[in-house]
Each structure stands twice: as structure tokens, then as C-alpha cells.
PDB file of N, CA and C in Angstrom:
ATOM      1  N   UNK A   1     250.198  15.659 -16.478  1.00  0.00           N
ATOM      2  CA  UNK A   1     248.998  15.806 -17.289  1.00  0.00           C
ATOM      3  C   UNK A   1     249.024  14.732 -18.381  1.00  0.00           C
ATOM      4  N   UNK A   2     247.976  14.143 -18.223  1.00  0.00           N
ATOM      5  CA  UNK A   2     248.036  13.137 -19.237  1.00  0.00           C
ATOM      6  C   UNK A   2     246.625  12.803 -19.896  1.00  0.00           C
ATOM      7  N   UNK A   3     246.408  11.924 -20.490  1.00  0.00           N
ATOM      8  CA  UNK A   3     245.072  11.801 -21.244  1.00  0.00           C
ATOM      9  C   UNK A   3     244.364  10.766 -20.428  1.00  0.00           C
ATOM     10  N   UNK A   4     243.559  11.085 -19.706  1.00  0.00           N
ATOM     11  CA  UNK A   4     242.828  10.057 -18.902  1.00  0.00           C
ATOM     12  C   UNK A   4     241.133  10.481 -18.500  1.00  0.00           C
ATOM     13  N   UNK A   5     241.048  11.649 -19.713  1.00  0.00           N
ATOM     14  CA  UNK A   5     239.739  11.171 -19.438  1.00  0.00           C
ATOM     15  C   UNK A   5     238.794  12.577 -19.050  1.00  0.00           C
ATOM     16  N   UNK A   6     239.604  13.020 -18.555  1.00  0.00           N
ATOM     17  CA  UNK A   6     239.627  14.440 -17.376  1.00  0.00           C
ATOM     18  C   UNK A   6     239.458  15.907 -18.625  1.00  0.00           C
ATOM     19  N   UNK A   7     238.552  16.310 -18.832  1.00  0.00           N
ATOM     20  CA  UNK A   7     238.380  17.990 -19.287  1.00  0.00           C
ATOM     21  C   UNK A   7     238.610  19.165 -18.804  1.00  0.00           C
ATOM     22  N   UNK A   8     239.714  19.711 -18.600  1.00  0.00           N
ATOM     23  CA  UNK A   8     239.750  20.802 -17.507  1.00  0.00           C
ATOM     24  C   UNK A   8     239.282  22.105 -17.961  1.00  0.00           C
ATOM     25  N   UNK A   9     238.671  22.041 -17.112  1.00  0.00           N
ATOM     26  CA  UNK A   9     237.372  23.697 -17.100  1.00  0.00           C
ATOM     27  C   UNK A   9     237.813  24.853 -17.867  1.00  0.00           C
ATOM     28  N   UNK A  10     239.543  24.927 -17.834  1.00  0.00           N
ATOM     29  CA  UNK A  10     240.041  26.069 -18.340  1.00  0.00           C
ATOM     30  C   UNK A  10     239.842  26.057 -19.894  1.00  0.00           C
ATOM     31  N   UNK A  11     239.830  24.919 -20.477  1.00  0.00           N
ATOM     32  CA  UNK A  11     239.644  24.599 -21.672  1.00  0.00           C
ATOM     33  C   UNK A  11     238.313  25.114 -22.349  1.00  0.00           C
ATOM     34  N   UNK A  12     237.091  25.469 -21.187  1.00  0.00           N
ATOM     35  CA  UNK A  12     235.739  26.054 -21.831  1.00  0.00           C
ATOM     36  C   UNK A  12     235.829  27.380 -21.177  1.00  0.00           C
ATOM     37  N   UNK A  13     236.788  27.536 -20.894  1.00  0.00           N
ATOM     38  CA  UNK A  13     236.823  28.992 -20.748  1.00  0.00           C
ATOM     39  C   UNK A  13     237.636  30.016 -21.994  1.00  0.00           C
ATOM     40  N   UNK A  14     238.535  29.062 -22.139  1.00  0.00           N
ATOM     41  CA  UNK A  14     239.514  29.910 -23.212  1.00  0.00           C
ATOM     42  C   UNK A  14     238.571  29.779 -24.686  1.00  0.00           C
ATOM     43  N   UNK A  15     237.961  28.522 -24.881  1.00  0.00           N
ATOM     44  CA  UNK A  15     236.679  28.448 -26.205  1.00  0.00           C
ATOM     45  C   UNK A  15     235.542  29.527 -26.117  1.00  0.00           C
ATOM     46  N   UNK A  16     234.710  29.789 -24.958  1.00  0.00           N
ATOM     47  CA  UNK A  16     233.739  30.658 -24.649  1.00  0.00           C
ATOM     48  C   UNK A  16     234.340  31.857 -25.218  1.00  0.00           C
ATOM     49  N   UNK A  17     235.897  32.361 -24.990  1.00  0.00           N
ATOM     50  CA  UNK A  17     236.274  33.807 -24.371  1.00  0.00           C
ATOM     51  C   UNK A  17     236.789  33.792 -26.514  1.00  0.00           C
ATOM     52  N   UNK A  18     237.074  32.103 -27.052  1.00  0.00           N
ATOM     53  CA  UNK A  18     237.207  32.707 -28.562  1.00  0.00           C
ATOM     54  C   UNK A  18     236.160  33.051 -29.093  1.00  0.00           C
ATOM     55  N   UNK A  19     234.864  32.124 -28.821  1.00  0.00           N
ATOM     56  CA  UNK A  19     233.529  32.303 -29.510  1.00  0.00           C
ATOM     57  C   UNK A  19     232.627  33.661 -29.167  1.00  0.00           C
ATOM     58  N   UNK A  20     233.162  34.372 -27.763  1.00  0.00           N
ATOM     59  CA  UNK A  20     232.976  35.507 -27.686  1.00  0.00           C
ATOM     60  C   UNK A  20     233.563  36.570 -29.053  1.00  0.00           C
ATOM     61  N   UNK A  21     234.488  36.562 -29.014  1.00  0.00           N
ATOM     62  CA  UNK A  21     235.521  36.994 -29.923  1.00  0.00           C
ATOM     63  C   UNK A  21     234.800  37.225 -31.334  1.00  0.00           C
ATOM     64  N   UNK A  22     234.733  35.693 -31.645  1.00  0.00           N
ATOM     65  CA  UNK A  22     234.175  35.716 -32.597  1.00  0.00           C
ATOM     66  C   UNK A  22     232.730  35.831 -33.277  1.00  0.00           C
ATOM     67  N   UNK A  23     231.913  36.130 -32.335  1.00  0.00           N
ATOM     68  CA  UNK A  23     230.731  36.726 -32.630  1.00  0.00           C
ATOM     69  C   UNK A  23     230.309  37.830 -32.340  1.00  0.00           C
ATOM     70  N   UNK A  24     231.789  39.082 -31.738  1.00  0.00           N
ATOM     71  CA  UNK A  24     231.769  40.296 -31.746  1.00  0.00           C
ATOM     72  C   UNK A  24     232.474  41.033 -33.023  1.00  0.00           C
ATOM     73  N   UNK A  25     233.257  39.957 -33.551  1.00  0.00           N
ATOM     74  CA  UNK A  25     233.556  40.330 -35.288  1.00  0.00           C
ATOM     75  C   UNK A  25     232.480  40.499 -36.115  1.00  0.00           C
ATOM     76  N   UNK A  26     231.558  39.050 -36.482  1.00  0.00           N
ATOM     77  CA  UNK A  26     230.749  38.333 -37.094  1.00  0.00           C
ATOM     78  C   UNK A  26     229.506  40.137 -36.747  1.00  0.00           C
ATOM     79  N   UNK A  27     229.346  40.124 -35.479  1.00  0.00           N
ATOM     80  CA  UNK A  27     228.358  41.317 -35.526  1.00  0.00           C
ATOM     81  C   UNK A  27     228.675  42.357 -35.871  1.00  0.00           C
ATOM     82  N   UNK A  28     229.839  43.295 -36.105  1.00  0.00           N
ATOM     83  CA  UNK A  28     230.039  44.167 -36.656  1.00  0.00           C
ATOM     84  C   UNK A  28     230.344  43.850 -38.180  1.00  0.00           C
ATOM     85  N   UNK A  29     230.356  42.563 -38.980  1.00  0.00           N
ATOM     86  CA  UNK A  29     230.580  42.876 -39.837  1.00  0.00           C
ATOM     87  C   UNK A  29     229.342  42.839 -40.791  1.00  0.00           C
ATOM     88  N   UNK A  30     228.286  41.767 -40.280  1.00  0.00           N
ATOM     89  CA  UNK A  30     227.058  41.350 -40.694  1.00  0.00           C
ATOM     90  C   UNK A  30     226.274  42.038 -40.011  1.00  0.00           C
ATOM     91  N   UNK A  31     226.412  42.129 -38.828  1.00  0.00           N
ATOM     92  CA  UNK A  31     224.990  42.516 -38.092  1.00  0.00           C
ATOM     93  C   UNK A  31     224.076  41.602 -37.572  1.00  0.00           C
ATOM     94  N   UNK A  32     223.026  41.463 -36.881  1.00  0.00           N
ATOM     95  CA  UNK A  32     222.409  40.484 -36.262  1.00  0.00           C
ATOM     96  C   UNK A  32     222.247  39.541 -37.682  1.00  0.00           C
ATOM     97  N   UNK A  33     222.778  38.067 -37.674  1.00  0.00           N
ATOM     98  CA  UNK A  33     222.163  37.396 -38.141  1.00  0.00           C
ATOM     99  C   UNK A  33     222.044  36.038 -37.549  1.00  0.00           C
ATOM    100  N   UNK A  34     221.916  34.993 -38.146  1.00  0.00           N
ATOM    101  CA  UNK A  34     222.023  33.573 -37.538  1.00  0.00           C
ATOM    102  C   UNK A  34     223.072  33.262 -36.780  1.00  0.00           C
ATOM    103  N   UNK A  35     224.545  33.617 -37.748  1.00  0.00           N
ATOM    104  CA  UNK A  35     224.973  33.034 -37.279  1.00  0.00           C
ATOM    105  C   UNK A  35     225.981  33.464 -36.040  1.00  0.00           C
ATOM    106  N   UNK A  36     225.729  34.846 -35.806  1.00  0.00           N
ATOM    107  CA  UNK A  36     225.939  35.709 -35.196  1.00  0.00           C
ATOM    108  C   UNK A  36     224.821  35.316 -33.482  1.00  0.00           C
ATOM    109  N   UNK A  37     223.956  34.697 -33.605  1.00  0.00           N
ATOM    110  CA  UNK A  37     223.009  34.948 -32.663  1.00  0.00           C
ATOM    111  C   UNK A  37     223.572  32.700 -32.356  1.00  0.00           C
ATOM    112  N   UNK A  38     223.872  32.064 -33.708  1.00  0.00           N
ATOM    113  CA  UNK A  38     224.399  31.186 -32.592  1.00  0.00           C
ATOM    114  C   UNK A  38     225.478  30.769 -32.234  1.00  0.00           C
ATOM    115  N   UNK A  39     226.540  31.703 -32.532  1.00  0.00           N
ATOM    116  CA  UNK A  39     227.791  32.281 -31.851  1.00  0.00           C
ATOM    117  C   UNK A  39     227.743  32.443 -30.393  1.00  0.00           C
ATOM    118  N   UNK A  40     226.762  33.489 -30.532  1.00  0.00           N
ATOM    119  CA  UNK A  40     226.794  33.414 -29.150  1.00  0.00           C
ATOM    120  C   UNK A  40     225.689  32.861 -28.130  1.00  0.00           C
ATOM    121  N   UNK A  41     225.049  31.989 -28.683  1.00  0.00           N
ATOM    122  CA  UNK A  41     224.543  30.744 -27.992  1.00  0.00           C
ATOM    123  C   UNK A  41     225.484  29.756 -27.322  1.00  0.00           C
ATOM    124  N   UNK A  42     226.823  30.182 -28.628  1.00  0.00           N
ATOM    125  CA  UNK A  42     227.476  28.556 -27.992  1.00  0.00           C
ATOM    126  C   UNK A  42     228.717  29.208 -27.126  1.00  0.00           C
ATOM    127  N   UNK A  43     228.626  30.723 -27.101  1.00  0.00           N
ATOM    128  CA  UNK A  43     229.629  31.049 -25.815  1.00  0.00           C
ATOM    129  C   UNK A  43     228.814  31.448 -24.390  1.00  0.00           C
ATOM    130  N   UNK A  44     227.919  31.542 -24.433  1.00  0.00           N
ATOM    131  CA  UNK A  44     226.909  31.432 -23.403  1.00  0.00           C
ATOM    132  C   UNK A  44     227.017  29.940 -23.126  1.00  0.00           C
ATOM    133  N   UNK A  45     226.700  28.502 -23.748  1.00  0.00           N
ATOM    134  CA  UNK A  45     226.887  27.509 -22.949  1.00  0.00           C
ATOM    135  C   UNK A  45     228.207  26.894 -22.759  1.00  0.00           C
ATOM    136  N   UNK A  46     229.077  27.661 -23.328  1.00  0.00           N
ATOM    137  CA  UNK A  46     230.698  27.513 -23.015  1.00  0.00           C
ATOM    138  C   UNK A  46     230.899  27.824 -21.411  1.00  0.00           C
ATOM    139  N   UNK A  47     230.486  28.828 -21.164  1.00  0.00           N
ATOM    140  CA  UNK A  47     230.716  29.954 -19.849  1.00  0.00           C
ATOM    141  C   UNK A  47     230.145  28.958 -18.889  1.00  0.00           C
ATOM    142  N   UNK A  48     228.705  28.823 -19.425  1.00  0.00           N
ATOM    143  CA  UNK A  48     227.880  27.996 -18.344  1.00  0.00           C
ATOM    144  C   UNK A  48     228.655  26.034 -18.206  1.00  0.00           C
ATOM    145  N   UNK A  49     229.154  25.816 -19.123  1.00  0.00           N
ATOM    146  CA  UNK A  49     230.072  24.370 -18.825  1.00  0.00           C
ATOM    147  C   UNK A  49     231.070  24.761 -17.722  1.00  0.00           C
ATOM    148  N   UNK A  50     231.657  26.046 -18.235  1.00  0.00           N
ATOM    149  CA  UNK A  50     233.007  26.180 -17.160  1.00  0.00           C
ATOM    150  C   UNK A  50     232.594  26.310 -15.816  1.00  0.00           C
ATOM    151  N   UNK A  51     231.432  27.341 -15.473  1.00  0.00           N
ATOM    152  CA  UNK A  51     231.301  27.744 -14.095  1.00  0.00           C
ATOM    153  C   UNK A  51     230.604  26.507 -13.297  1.00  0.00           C
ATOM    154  N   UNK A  52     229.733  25.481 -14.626  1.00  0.00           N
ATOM    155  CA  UNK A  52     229.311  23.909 -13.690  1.00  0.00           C
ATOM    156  C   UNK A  52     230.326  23.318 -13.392  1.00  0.00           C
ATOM    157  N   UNK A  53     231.673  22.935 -14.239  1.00  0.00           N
ATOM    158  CA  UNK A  53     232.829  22.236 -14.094  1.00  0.00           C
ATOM    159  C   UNK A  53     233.662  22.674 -13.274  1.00  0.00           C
ATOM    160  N   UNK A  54     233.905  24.046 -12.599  1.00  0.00           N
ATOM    161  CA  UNK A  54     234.798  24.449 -11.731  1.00  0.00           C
ATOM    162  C   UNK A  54     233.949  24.466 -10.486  1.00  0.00           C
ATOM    163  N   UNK A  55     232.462  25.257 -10.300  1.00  0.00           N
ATOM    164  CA  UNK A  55     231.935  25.466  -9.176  1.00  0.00           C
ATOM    165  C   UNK A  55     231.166  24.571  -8.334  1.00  0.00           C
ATOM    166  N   UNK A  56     230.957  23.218  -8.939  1.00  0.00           N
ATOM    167  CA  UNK A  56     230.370  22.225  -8.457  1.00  0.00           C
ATOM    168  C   UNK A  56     230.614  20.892  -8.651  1.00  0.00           C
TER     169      UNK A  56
END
């Protein structure tokens, strides 16, 4: 493994599965707000990078 360039998929999976994480804190502690709603905008297009990068 070396640095050449290459992103491996697992890498937007383990980010998606923190930003999940962390906008199931963020909502119980705030409740719907911004930044709570683009939390999980950006683990929704985390998920969707991984399943383009592994499945196609």
C-alpha cells in the first residue's frame, strides 16, 4: 500500500459510518437543526461514494 493516487472505498465507508455517528449525537442533543440535517447530507453522500467506488 502505498500513495499512488488510489482512494479505497473502505475509507468512505468508515467516514459515512462516523458522520452517521455524529449526527445521531448532534440530534439528540439539539434536535433537528442545520447542522444536524447537513450531517447527514454528508453521510448520505459518503455511503453513496462508497457503493459507486466499490460497485462499479
Amino acid at each position: 500500500m502505498g500513495i499512488d493516487g488510489v482512494i479505497e472505498p473502505i475509507y468512505f465507508l468508515i467516514t459515512s459510518i462516523g458522520f452517521i455517528i455524529l449526527s445521531f449525537i448532534q440530534f439528540k442533543k439539539t434536535g433537528k437543526t442545520i447542522e444536524t440535517i447537513y450531517l447527514s447530507i454528508l453521510a448520505v453522500f459518503f455511503i453513496v461514494c462508497f457503493i459507486i467506488l466499490n460497485f462499479y
